[in-house]
Protein backbone atom coordinates (compact mmCIF):
# COMPACT_ATOMS: atom_id res chain seq x y z
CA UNK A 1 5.23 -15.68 4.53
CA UNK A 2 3.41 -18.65 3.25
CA UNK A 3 -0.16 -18.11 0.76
CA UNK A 4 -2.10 -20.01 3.27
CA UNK A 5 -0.95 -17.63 5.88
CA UNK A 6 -0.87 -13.97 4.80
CA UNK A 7 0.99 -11.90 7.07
CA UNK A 8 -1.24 -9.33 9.22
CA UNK A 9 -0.41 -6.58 11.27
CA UNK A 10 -1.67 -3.12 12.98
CA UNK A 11 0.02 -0.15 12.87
CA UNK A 12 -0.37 3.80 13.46
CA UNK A 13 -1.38 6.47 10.91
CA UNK A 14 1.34 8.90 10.59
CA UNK A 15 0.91 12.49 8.28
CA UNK A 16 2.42 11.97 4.89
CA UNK A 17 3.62 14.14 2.38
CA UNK A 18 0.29 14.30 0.42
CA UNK A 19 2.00 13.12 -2.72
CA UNK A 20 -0.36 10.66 -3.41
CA UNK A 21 -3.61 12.63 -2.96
CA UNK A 22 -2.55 15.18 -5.54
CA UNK A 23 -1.79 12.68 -7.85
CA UNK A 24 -5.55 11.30 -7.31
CA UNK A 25 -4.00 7.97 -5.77
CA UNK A 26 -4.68 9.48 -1.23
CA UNK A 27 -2.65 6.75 0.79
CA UNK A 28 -2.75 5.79 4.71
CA UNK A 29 0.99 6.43 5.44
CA UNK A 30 1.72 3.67 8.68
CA UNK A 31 4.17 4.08 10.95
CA UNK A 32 7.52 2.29 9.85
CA UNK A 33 8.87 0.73 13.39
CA UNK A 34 5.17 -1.11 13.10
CA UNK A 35 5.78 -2.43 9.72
CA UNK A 36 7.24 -6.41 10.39
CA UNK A 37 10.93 -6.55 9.95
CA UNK A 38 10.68 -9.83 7.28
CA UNK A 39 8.76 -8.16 4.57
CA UNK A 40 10.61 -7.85 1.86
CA UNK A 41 9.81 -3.82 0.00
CA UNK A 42 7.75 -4.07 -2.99
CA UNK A 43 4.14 -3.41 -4.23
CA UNK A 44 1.19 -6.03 -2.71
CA UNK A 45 -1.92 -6.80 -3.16
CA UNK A 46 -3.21 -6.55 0.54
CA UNK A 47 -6.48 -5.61 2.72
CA UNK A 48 -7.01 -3.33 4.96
CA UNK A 49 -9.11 -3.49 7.93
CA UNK A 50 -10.53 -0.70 9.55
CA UNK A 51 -13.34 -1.09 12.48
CA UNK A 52 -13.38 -4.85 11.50
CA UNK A 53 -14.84 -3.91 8.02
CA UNK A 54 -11.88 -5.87 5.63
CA UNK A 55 -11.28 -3.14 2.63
CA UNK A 56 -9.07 -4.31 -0.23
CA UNK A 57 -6.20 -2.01 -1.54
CA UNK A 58 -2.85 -1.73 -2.65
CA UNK A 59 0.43 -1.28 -0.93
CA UNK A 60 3.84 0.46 -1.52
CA UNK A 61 6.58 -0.13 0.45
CA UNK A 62 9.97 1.20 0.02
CA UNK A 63 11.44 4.48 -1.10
CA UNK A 64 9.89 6.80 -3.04
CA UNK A 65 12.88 7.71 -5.59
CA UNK A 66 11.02 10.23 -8.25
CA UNK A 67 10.43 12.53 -5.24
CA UNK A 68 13.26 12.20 -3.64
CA UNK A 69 11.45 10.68 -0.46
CA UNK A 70 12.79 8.26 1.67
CA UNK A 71 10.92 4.54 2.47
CA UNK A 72 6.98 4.70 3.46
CA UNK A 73 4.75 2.10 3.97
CA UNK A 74 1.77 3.42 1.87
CA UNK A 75 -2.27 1.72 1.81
CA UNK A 76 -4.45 2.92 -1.50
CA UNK A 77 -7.72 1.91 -0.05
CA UNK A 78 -9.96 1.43 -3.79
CA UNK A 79 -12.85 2.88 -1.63
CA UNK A 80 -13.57 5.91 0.15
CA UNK A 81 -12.06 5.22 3.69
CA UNK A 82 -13.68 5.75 7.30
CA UNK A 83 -11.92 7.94 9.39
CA UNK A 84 -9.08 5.99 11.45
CA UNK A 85 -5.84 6.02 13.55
CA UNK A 86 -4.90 2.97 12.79
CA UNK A 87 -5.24 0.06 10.59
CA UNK A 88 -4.79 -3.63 10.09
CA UNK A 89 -3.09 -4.37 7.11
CA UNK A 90 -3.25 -7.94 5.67
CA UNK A 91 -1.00 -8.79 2.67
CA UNK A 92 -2.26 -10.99 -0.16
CA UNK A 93 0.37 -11.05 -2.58
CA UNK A 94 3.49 -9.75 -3.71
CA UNK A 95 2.86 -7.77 -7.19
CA UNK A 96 6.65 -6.44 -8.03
CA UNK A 97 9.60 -4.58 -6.42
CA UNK A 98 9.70 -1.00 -5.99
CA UNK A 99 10.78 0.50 -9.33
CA UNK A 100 12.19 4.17 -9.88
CA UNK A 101 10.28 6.18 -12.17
CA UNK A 102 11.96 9.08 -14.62
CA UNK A 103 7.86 11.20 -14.87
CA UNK A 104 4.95 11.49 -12.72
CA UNK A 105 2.97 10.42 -15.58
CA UNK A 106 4.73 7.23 -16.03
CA UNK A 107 4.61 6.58 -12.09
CA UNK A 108 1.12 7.35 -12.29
CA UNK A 109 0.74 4.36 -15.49
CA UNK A 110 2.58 2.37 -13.16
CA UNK A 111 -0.04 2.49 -10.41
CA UNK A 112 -3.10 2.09 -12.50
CA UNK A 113 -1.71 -0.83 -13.71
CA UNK A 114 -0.49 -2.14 -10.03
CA UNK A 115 -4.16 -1.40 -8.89
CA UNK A 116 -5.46 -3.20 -11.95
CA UNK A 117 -3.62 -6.46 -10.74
CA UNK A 118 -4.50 -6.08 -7.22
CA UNK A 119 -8.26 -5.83 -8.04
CA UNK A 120 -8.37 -8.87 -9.98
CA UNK A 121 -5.98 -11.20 -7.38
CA UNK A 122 -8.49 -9.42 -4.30
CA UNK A 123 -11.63 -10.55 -6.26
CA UNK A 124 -10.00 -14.04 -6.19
CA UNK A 125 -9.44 -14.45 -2.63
């Protein structure tokens, strides 16, 4: 995966746990067999495209260790959302690798900050 060539790919929206939208961070959870084999698990900086309207968000990939949860592929969209079934994800940048957290509140620290980052690299690009 080269910065002049971001990787991009579709895949389904599957139900998730809900985790995320009680902790005021809702996430698209995607369909794992549609997530490309080479990407490496981590946090990016990515876009998401949904009726050909490019939104920018961030991504977790990997497990979800507080919870006890096993790998997702999630997409915070920064914006209110449409309604879809699917979406095209394109990744920006790699921000970090999937960390385990020992609170909520320090998970939650963690993602305002990983949001933080991903603004300022989307405004960039």
């Amino acid at each position: 995966m080269s910065p002049s060539a971001p990787l991009r790919f579709t895949a389904r929206i599957v139900p998730g746990t809900g985790r995320g939208k009680q902790m005021g961070v809702p996430t698209f959870n995607l369909d794992l067999p549609s997530i490309p084999t080479d990407l490496p698990e981590g946090i990016y900086a990515a876009y998401a495209s949904i009726d050909e309207q490019l939104l920018p968000a961030v991504v977790h990939y990997g497990p979800r260790s507080l919870h006890g949860e096993s790998t997702s592929f999630e997409v915070h969209l920064f914006d209110p959302p449409p309604p879809a079934s699917s979406l095209t994800v394109v990744i920006v940048k790699r921000l970090r690798s999937v960390q385990s957290f020992a609170t909520e509140e320090a998970l939650k620290a963690q993602i305002a900050m990983d949001i933080a980052q991903a603004r300022a690299i989307l405004a960039q690009s």
